[in-house]
N, C-alpha and C. Protein backbone atom coordinates (compact mmCIF):
# COMPACT_ATOMS: atom_id res chain seq x y z
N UNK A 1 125.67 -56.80 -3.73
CA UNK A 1 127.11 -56.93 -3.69
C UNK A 1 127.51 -57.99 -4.71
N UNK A 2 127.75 -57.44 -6.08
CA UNK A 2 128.08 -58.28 -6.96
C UNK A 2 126.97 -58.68 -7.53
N UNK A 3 127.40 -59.95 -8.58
CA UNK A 3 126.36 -60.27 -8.92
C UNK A 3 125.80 -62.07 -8.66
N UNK A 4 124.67 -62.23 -8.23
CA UNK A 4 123.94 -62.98 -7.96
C UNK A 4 124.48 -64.37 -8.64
N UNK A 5 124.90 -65.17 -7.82
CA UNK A 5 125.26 -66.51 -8.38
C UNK A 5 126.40 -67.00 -9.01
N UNK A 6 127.42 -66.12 -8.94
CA UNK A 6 128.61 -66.47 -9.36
C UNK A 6 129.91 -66.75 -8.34
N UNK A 7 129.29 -67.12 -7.04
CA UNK A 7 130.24 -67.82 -6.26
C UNK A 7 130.97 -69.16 -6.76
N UNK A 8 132.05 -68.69 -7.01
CA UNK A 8 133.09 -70.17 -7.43
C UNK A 8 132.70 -71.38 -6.68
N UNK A 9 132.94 -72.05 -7.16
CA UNK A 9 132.50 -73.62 -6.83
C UNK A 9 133.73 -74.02 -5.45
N UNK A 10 135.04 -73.29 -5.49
CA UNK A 10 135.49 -73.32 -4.67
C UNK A 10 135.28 -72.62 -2.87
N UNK A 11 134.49 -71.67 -3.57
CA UNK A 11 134.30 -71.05 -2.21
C UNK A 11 132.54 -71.82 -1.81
N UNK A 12 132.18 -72.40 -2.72
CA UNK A 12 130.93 -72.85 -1.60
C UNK A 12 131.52 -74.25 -1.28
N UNK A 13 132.59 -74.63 -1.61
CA UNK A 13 132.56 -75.97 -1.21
C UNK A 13 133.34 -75.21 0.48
N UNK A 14 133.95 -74.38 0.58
CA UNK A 14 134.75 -73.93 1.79
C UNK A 14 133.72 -73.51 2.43
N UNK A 15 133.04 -73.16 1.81
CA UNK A 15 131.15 -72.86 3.05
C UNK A 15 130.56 -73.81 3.51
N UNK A 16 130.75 -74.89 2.56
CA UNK A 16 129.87 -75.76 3.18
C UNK A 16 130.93 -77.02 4.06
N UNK A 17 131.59 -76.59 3.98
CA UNK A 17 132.89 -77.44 4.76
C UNK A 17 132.75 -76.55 6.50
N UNK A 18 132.23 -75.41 6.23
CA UNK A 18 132.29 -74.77 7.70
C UNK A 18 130.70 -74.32 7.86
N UNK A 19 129.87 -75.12 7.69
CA UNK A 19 128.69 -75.68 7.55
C UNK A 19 127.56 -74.40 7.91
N UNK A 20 127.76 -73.22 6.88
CA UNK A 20 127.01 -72.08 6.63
C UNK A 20 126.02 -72.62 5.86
N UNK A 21 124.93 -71.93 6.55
CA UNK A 21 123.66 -72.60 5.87
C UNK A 21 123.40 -70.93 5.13
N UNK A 22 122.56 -70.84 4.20
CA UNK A 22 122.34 -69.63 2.86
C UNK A 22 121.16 -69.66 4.16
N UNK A 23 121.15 -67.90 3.89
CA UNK A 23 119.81 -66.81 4.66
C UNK A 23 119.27 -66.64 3.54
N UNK A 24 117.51 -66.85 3.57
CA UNK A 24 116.89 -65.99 2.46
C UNK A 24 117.41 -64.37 2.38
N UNK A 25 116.92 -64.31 0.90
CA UNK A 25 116.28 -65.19 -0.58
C UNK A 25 117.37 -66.19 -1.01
N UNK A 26 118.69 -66.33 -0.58
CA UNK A 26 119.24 -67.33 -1.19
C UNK A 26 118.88 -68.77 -0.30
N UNK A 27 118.52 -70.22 -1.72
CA UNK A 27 118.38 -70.78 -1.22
C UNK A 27 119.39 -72.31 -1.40
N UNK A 28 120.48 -71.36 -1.73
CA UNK A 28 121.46 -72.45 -1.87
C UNK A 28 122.70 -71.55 -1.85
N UNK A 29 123.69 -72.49 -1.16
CA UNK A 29 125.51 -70.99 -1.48
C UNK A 29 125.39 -70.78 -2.59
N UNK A 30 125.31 -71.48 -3.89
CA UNK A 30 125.52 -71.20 -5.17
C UNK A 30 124.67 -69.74 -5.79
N UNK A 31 123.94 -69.38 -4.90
CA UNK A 31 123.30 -67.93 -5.17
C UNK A 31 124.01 -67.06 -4.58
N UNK A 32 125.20 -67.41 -4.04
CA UNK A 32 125.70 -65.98 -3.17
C UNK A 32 126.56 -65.21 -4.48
N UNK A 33 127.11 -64.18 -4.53
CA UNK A 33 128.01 -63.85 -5.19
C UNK A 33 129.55 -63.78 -5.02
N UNK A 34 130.36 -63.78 -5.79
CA UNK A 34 131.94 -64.42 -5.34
C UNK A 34 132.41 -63.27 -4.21
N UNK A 35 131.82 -61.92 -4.44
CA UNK A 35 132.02 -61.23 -3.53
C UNK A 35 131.48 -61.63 -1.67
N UNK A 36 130.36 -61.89 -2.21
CA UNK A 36 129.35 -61.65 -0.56
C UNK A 36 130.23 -63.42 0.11
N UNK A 37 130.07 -64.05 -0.61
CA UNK A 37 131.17 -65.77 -0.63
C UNK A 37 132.20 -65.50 0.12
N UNK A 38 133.15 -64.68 -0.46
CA UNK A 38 134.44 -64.31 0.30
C UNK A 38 134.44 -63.57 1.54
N UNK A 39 133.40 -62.29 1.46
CA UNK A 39 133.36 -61.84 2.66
C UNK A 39 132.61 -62.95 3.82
N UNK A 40 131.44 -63.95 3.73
CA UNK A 40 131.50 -64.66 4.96
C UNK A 40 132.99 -65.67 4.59
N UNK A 41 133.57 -65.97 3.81
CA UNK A 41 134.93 -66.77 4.32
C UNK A 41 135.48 -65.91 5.38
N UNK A 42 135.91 -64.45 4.58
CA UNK A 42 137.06 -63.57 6.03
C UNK A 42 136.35 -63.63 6.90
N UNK A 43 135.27 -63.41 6.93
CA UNK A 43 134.41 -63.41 8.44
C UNK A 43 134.42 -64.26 9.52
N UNK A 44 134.08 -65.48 8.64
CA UNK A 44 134.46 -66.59 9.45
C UNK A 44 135.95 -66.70 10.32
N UNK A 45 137.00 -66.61 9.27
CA UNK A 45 138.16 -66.82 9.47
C UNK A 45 138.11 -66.03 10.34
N UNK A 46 138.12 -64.59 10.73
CA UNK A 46 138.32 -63.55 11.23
C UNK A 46 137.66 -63.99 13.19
N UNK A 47 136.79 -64.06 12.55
CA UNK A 47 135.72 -64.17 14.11
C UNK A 47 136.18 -65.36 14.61
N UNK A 48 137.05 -66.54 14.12
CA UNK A 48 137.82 -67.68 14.57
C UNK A 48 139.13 -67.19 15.36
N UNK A 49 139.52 -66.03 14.54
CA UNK A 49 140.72 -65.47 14.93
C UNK A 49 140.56 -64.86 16.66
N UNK A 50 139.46 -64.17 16.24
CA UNK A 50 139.25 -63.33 17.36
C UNK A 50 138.83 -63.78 18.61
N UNK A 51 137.55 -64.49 18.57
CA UNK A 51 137.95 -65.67 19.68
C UNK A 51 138.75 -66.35 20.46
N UNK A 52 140.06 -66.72 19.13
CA UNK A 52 140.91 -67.53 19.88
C UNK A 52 141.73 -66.79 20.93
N UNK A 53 142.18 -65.45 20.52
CA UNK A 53 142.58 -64.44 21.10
C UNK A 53 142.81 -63.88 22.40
N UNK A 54 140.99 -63.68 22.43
CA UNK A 54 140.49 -62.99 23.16
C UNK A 54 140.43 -64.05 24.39
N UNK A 55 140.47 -65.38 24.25
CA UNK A 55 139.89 -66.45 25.01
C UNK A 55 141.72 -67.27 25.16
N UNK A 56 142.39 -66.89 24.28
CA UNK A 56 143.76 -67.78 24.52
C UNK A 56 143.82 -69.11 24.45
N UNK A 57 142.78 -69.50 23.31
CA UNK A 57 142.45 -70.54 22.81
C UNK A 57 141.56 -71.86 23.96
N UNK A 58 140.71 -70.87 24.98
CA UNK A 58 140.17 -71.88 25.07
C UNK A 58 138.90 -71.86 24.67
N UNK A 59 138.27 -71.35 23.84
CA UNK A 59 137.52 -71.15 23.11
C UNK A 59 137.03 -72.64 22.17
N UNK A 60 138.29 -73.52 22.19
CA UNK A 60 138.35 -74.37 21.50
C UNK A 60 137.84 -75.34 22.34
N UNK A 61 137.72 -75.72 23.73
CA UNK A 61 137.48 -76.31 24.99
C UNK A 61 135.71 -76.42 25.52
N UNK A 62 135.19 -74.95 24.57
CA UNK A 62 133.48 -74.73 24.98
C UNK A 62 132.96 -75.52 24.67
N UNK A 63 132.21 -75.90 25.04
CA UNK A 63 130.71 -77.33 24.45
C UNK A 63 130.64 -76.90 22.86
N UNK A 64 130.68 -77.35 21.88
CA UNK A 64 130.13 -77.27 21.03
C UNK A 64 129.31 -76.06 20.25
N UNK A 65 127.89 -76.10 21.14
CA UNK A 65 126.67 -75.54 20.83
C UNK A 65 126.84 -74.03 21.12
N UNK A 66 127.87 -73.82 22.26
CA UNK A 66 128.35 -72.83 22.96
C UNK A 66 129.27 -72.05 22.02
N UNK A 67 130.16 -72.79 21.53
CA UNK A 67 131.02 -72.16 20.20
C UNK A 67 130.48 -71.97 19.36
N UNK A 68 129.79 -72.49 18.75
CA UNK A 68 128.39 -72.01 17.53
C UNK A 68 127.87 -70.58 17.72
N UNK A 69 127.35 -70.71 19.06
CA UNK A 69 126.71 -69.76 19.06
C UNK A 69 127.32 -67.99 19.33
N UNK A 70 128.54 -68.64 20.15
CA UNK A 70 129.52 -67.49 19.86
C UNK A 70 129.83 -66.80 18.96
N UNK A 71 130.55 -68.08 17.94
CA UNK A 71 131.07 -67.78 16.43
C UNK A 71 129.95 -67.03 15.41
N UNK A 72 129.00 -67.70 15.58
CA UNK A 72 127.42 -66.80 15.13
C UNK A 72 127.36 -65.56 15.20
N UNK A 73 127.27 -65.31 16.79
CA UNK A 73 126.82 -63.97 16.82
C UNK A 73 128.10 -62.70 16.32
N UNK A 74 129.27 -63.32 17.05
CA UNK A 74 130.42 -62.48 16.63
C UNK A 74 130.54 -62.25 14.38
N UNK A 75 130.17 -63.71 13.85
CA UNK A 75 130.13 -63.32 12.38
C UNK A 75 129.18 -62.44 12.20
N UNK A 76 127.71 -62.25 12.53
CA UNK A 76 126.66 -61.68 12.56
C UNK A 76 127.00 -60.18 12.70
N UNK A 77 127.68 -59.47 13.91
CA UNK A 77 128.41 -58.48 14.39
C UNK A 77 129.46 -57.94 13.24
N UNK A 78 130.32 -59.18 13.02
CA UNK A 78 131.48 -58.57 11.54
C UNK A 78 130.33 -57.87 10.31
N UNK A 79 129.33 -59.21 10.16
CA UNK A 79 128.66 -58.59 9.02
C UNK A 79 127.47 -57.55 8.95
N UNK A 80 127.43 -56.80 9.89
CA UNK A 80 126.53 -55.86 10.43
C UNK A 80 126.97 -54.21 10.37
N UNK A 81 128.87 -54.71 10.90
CA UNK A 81 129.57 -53.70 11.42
C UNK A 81 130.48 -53.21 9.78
N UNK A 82 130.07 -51.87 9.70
CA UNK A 82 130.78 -51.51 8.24
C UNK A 82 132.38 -51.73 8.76
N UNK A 83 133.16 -51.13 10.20
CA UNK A 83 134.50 -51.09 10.27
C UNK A 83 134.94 -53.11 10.85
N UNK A 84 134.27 -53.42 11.31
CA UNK A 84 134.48 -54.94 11.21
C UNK A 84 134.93 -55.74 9.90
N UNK A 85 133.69 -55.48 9.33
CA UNK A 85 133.81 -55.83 7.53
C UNK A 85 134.88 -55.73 7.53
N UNK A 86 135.26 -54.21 7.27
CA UNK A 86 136.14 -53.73 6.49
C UNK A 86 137.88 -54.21 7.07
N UNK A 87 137.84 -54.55 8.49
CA UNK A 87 138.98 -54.98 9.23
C UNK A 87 139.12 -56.63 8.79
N UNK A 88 137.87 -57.37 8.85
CA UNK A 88 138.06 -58.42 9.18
C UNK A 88 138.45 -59.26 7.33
N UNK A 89 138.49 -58.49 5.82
CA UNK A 89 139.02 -58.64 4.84
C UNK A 89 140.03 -58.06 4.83
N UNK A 90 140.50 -56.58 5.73
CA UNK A 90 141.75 -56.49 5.22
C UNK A 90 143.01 -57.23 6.01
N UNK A 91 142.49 -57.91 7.35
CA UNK A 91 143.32 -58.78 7.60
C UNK A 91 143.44 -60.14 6.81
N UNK A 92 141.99 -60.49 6.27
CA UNK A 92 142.57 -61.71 5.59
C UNK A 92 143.51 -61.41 4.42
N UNK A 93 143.24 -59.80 3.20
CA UNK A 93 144.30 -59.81 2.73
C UNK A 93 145.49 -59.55 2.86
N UNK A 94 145.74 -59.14 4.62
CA UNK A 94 147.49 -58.99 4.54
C UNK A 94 148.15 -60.54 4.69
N UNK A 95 147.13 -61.73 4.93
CA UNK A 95 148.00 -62.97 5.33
C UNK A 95 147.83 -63.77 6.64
N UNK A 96 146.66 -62.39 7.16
CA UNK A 96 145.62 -63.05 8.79
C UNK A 96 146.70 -63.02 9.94
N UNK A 97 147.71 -62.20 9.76
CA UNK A 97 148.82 -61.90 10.83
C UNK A 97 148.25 -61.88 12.21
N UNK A 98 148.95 -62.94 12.70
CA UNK A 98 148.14 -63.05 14.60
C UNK A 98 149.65 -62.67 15.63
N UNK A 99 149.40 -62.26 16.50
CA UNK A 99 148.31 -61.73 17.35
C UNK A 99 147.81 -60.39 16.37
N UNK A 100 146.31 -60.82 16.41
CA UNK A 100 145.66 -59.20 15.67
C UNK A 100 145.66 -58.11 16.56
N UNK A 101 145.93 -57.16 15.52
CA UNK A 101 146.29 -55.96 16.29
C UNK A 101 144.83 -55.37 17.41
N UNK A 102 145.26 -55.08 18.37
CA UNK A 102 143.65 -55.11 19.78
C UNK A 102 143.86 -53.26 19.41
N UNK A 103 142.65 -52.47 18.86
CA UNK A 103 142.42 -51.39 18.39
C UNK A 103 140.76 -51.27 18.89
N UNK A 104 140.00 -50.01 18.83
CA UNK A 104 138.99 -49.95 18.91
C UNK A 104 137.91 -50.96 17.91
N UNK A 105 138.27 -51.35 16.82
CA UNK A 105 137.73 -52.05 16.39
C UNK A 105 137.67 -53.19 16.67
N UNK A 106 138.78 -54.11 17.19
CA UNK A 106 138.97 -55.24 17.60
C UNK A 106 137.71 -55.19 19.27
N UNK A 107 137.97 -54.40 19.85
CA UNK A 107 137.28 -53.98 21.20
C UNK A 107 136.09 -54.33 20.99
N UNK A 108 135.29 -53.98 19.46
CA UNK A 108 133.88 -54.41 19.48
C UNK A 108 133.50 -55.88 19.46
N UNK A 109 134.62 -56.69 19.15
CA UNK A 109 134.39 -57.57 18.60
C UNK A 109 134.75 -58.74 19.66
N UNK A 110 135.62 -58.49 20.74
CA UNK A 110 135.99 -58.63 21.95
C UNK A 110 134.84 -58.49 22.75
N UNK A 111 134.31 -57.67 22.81
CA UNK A 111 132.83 -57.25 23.10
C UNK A 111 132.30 -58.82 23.37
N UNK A 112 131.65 -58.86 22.37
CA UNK A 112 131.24 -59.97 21.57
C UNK A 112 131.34 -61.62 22.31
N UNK A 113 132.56 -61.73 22.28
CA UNK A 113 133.15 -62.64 22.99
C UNK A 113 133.01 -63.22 24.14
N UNK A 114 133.21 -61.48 25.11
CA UNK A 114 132.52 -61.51 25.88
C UNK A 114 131.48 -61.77 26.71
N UNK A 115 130.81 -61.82 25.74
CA UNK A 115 129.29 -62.05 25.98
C UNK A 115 129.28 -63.84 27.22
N UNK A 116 130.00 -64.33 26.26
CA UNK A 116 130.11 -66.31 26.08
C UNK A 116 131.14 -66.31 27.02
N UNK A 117 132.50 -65.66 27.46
CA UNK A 117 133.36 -66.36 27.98
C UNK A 117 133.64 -64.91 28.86
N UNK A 118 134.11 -65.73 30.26
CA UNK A 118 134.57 -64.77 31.22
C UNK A 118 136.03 -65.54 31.59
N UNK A 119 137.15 -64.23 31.21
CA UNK A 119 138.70 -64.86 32.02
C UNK A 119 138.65 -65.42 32.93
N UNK A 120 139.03 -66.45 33.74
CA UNK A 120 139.32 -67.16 35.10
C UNK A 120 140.18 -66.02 35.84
């Protein structure tokens, strides 16, 4: 996806500000490409979104280690899922309009969420 190493200096500094560590073979952000860069930004953003959502922001309230591991698996899920992907950039390019629209796609991702947090 793209080509190898031309992630802007701006987007790894926004990676490493939301403290993504590079999966082999890359062994630094600066190997990602501006493409694969942007898609974990929406991802991130996205799976932040969705959380908050789904949880009504108390998501923000979980231990720490607990939100990590949420946010993990749900980015993991975006970047796995071809219609995730594909939802979770075209919301960042309309402007990340919240409340996101709750569709079968959103459902998977809710899923997800699930997993970590049960409604009271």
């Amino acid at each position: 996806m793209g080509r190898a190493g031309s992630a802007t200096d701006e987007q790894v500094e926004a990676l490493m500000a939301l403290r993504l560590v590079p999966a082999p073979p890359c062994r630094d952000l600066h190997d990602y490409s501006t493409e694969e860069a942007q898609l974990f930004l929406d991802a991130i953003a996205y799976a932040r979104a969705v959380a908050a959502q789904v949880t009504g922001g108390e998501d923000e309230q979980a231990p720490p280690e607990v939100l990590t591991e949420l946010l993990n698996d749900l980015m993991a899920e975006i970047l796995a899922d071809e219609e995730l992907r594909a939802a979770a950039q075209r919301w960042v390019r309309n402007g990340s309009p919240r409340p996101l629209r709750e569709n079968t796609t959103f459902a998977k991702a809710r899923a997800v969420v699930l997993r970590y947090w049960q409604p009271a």
